[in-house]
N, C-alpha and C. Protein backbone atom coordinates (compact mmCIF):
# COMPACT_ATOMS: atom_id res chain seq x y z
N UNK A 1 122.01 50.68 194.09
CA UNK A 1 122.11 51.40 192.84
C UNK A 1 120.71 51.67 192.27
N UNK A 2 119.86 50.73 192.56
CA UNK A 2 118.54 50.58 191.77
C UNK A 2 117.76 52.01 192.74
N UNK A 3 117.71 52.77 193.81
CA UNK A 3 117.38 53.22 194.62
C UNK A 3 117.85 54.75 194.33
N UNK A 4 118.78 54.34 194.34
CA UNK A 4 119.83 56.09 193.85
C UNK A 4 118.95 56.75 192.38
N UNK A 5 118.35 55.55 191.34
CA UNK A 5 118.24 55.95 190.16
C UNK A 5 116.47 56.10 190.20
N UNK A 6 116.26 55.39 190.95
CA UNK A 6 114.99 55.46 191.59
C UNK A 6 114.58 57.09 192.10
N UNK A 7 115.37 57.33 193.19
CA UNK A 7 115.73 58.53 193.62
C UNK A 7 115.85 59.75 192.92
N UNK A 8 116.91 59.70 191.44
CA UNK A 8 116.97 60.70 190.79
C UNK A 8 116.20 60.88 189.59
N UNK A 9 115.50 59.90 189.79
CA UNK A 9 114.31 60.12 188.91
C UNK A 9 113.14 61.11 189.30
N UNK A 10 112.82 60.20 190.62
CA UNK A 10 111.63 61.23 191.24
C UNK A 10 112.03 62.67 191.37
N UNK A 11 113.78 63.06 191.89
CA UNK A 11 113.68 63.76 192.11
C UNK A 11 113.98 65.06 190.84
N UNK A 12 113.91 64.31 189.56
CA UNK A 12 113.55 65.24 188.35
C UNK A 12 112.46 65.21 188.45
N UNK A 13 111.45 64.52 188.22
CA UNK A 13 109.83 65.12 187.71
C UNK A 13 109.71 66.00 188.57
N UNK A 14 109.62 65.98 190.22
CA UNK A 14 109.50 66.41 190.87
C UNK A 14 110.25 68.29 191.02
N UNK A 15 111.49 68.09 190.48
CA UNK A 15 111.52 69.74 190.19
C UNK A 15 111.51 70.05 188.58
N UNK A 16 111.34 69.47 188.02
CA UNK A 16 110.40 69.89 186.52
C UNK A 16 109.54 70.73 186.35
N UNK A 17 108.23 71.19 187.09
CA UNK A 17 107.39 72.41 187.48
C UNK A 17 108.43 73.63 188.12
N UNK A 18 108.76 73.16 189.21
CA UNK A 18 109.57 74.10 189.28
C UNK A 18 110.17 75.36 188.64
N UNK A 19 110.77 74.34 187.41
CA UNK A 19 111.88 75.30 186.74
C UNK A 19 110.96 75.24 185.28
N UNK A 20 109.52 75.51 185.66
CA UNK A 20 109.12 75.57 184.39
C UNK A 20 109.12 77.34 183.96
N UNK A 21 108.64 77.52 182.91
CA UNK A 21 108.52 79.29 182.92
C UNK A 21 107.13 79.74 183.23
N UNK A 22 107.34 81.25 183.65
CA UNK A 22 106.19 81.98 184.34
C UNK A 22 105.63 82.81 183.62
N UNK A 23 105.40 82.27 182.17
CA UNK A 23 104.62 82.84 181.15
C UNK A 23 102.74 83.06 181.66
N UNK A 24 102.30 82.04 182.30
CA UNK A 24 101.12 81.87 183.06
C UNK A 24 100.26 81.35 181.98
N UNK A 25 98.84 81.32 182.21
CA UNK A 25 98.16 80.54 181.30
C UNK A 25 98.01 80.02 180.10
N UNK A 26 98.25 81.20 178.99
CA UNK A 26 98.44 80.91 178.09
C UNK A 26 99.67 80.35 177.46
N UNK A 27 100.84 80.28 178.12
CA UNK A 27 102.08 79.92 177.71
C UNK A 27 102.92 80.77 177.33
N UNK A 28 103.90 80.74 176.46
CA UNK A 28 104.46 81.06 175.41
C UNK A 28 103.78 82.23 174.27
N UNK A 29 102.70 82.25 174.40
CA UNK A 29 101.67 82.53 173.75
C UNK A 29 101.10 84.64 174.63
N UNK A 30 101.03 84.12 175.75
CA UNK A 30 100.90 85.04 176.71
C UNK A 30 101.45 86.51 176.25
N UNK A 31 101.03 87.54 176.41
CA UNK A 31 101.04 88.67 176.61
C UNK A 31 102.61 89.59 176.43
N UNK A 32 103.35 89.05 177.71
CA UNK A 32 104.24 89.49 178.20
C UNK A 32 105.41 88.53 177.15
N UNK A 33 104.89 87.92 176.62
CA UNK A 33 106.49 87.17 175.75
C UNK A 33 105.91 87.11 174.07
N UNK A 34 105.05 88.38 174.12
CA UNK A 34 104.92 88.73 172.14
C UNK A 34 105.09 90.35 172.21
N UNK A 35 105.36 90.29 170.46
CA UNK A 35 105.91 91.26 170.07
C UNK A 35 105.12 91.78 168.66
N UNK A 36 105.33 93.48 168.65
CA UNK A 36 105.01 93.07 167.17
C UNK A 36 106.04 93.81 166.52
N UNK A 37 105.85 93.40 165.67
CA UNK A 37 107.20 93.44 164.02
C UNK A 37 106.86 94.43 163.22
N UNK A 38 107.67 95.37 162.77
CA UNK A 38 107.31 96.42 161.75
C UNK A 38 106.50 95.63 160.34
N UNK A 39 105.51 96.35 160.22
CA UNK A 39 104.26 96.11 158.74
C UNK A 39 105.52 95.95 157.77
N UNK A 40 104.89 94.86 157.07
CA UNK A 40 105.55 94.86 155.41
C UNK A 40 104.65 95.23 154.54
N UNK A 41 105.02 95.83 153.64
CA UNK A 41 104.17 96.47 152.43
C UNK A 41 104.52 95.90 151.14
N UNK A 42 103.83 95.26 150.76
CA UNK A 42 103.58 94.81 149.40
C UNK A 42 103.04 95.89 148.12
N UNK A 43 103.71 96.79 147.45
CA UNK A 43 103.50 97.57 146.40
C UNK A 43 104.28 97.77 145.46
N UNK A 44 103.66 97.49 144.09
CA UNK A 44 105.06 97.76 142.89
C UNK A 44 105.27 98.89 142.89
N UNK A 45 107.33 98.64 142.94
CA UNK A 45 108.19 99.40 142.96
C UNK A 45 108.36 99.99 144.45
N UNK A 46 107.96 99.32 145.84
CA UNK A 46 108.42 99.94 147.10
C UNK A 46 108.88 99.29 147.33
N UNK A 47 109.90 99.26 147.91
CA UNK A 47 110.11 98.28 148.95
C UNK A 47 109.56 97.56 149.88
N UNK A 48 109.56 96.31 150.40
CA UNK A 48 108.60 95.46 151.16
C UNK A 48 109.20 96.15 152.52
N UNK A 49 110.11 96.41 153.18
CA UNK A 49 110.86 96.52 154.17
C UNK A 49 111.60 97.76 154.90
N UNK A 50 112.01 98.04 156.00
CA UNK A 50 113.24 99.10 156.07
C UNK A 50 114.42 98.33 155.69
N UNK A 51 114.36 97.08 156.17
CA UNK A 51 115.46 96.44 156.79
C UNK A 51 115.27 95.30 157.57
N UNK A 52 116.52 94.16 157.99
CA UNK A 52 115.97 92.99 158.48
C UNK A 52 115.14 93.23 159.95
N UNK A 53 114.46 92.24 159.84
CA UNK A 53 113.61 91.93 160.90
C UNK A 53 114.48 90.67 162.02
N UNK A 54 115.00 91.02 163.21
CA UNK A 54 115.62 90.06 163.95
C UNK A 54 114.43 89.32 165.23
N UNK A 55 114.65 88.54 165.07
CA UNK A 55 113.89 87.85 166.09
C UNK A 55 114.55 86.89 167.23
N UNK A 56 113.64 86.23 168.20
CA UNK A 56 114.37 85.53 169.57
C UNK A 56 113.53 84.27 169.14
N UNK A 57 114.15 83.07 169.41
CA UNK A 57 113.74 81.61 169.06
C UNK A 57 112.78 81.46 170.47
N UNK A 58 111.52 81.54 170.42
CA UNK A 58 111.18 80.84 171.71
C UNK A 58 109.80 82.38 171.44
N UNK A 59 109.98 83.38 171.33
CA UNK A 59 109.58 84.13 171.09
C UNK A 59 108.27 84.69 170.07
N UNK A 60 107.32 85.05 170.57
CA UNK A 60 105.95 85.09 169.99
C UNK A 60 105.84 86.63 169.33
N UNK A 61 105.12 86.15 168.07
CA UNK A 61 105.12 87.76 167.00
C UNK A 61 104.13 88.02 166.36
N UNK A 62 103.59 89.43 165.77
CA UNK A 62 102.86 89.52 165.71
C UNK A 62 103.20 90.54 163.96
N UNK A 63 102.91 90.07 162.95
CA UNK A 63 102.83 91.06 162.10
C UNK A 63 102.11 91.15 160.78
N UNK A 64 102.18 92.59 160.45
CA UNK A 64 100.80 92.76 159.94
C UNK A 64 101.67 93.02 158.46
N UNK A 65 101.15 92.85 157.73
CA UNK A 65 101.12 93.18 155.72
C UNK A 65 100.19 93.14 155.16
N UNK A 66 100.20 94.42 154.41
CA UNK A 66 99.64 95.11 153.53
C UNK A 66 99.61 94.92 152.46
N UNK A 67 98.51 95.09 151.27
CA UNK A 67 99.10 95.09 149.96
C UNK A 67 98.12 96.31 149.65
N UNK A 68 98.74 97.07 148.70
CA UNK A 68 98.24 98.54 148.66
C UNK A 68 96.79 98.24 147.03
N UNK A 69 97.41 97.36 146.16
CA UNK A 69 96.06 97.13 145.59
C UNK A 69 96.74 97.27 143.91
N UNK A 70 98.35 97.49 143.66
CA UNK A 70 99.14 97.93 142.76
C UNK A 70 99.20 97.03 142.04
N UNK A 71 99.13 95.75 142.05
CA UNK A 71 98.98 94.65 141.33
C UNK A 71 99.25 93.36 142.14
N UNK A 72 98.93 92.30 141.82
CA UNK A 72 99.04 90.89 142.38
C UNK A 72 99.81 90.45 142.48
N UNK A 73 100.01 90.85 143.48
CA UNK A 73 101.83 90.78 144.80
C UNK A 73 101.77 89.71 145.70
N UNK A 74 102.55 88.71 145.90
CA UNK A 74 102.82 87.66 146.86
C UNK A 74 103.81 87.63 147.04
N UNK A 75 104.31 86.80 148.55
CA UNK A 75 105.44 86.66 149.32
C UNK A 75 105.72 84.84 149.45
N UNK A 76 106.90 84.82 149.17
CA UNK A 76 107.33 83.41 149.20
C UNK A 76 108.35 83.22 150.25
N UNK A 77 108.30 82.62 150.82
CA UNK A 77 109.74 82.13 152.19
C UNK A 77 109.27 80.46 152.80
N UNK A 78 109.35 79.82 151.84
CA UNK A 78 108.96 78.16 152.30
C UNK A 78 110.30 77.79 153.41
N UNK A 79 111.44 78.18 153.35
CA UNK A 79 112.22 78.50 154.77
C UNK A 79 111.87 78.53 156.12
N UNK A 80 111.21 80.30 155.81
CA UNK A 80 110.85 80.96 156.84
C UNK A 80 109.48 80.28 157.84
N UNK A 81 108.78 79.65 156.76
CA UNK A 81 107.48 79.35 157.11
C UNK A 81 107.83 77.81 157.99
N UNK A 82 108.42 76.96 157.58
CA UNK A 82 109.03 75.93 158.34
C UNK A 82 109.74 76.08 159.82
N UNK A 83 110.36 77.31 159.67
CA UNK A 83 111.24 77.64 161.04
C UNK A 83 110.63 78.07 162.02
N UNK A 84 109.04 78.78 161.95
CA UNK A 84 108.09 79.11 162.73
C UNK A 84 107.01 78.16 162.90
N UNK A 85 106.22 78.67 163.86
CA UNK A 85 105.17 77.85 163.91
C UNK A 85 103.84 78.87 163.96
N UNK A 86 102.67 78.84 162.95
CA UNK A 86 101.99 79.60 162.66
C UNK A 86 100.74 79.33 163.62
N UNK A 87 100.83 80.43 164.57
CA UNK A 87 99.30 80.49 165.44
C UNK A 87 97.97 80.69 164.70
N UNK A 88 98.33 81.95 163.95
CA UNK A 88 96.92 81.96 163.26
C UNK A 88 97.03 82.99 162.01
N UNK A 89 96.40 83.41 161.04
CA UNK A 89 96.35 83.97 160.32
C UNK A 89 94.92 84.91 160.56
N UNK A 90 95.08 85.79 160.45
CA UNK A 90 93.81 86.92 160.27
C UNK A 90 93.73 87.49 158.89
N UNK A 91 92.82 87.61 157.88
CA UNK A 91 92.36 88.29 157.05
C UNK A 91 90.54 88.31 156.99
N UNK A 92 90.44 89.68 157.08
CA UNK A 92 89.15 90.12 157.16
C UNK A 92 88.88 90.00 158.60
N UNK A 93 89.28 90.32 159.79
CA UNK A 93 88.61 89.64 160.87
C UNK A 93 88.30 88.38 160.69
N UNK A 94 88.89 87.30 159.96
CA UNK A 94 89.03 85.74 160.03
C UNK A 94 89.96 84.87 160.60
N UNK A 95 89.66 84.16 161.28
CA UNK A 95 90.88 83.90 161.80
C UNK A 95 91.18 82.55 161.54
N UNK A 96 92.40 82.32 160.34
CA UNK A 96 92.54 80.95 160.42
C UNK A 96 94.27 79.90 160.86
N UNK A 97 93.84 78.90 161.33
CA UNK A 97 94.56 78.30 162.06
C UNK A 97 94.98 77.26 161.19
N UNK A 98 96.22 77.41 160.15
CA UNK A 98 97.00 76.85 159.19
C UNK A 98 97.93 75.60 159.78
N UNK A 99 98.36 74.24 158.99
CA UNK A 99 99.11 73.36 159.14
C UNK A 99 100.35 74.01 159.42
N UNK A 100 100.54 74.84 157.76
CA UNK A 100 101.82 75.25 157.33
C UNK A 100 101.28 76.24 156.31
N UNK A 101 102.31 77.17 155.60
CA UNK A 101 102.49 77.96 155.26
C UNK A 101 103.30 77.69 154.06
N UNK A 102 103.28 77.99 152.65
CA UNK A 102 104.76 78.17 152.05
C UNK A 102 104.50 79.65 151.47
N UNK A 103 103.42 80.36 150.78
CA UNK A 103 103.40 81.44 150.49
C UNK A 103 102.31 82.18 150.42
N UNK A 104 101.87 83.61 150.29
CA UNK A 104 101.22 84.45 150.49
C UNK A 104 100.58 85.11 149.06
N UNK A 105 99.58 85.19 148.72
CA UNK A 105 99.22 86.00 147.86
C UNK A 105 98.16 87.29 147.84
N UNK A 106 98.11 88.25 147.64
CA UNK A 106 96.97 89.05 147.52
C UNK A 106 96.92 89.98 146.00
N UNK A 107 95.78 89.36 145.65
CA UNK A 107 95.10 90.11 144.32
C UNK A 107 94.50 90.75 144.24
N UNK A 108 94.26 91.30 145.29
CA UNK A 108 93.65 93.35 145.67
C UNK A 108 94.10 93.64 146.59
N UNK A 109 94.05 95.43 147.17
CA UNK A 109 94.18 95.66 148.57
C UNK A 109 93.88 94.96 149.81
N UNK A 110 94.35 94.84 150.64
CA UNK A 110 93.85 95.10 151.83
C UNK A 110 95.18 94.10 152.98
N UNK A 111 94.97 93.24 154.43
CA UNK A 111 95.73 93.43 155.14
C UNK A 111 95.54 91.97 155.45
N UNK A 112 96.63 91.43 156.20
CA UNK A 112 96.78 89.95 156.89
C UNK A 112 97.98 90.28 157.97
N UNK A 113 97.35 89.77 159.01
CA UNK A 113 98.06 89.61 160.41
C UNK A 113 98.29 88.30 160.41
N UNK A 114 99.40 88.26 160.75
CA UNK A 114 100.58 86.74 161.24
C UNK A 114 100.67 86.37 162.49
N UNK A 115 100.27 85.74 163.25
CA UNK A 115 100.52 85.71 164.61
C UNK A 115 101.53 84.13 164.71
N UNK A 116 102.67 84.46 165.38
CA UNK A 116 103.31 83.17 164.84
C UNK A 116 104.40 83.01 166.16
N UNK A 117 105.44 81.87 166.32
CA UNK A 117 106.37 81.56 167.37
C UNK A 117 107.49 81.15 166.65
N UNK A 118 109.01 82.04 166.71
CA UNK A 118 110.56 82.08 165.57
C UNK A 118 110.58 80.52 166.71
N UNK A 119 110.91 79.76 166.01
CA UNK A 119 111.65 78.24 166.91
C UNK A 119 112.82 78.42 165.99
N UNK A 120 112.82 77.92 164.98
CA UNK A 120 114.09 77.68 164.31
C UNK A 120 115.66 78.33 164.29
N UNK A 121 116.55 78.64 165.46
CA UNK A 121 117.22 79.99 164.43
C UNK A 121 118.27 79.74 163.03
N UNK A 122 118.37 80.90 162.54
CA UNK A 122 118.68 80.77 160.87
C UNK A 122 118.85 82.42 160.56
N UNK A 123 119.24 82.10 159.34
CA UNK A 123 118.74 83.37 158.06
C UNK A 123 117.87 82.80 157.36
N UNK A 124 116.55 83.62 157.06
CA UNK A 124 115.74 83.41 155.85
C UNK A 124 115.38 84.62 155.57
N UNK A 125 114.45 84.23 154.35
CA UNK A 125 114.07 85.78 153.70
C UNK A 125 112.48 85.05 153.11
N UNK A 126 111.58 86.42 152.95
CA UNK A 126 110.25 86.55 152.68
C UNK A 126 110.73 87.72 151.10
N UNK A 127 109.90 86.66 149.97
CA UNK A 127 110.45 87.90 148.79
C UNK A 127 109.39 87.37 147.86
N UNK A 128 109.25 88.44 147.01
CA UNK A 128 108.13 88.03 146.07
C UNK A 128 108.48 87.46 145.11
N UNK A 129 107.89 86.03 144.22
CA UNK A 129 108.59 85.56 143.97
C UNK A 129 109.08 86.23 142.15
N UNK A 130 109.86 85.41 141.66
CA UNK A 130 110.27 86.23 140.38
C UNK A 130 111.32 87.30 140.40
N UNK A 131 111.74 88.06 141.57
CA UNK A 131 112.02 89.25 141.62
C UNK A 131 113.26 89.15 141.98
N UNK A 132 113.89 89.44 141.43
CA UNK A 132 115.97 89.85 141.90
C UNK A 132 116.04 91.40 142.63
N UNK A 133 115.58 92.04 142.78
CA UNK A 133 115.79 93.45 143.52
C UNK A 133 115.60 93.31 144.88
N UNK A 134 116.64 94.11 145.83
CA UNK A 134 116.75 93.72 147.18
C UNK A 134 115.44 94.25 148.04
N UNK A 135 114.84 95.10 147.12
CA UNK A 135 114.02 96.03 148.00
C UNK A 135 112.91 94.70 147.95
N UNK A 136 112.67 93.89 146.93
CA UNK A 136 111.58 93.02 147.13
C UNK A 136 111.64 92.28 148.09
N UNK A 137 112.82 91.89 148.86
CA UNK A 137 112.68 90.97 149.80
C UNK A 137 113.07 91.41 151.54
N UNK A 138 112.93 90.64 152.06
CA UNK A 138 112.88 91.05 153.66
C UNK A 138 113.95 89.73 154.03
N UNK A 139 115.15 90.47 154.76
CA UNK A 139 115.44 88.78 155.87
C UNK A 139 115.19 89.21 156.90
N UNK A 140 114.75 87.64 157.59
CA UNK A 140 114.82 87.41 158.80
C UNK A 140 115.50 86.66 158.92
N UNK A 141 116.03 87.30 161.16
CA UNK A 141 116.79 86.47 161.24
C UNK A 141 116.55 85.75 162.48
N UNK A 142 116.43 84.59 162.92
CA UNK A 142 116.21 84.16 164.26
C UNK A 142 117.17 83.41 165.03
N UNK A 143 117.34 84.41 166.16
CA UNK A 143 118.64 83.88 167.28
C UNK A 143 118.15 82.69 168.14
């Protein structure tokens, strides 16, 4: 018995590579398994959105928001920000590499790229905060 378990041990690690995925160097992360996500726009009185944003759990994204410069607009989704895992943040050609996330602010124009991985799936939503109107907010959803 001790031999058999012996046995099916080795012979997991042993096909563990195997059946790993063929993302290649970078991982998960790689090229061929990201996406990018329609821009959100931050401006009073537009809408942030068309419509929900669906995503794949396992799945790498890429998206960009705007704030047009209309007044001091932020996005809140302490949800959303938990259910992902944040690669990096870009503003200004900066690139920073965050714990966590709970919300977003910008007090002038200009742009921030999200580079991030949906793990969690769920419904959440990204919305500014204060605001009851649907157009202010965005769901996501991750399968």
């Amino acid at each position: 018995m001790k031999r058999f378990f012996a046995f099916a041990c080795a012979a997991a690690l042993i096909g563990g590579p195997a059946m790993a995925h063929e993302f290649g160097f970078a991982g998960i992360l790689s090229k061929s398994n990201k996406e990018d996500l329609p821009e959100l726009t931050l401006s009073v009185g537009k809408p942030i959105a068309e419509g929900p944003l669906m995503l794949k759990s396992g799945t790498a994204y890429e998206i960009e928001i705007e704030a047009d410069g209309t007044g001091e607009l932020a996005l809140e989704g302490a949800g959303f920000f938990r259910a992902i895992w944040v690669n990096e943040v870009v503003v200004n050609g900066l690139e920073i590499r965050p714990y966590g996330i709970d919300s977003l602010e910008f007090d002038q124009a200009g742009t921030m790229e999200i580079e991030f991985v949906a793990i969690k799936p769920g419904r959440y939503e990204l919305k500014q905060p204060g605001s009851t109107g649907e157009s202010q907010r965005v769901e996501i959803i991750i399968e």
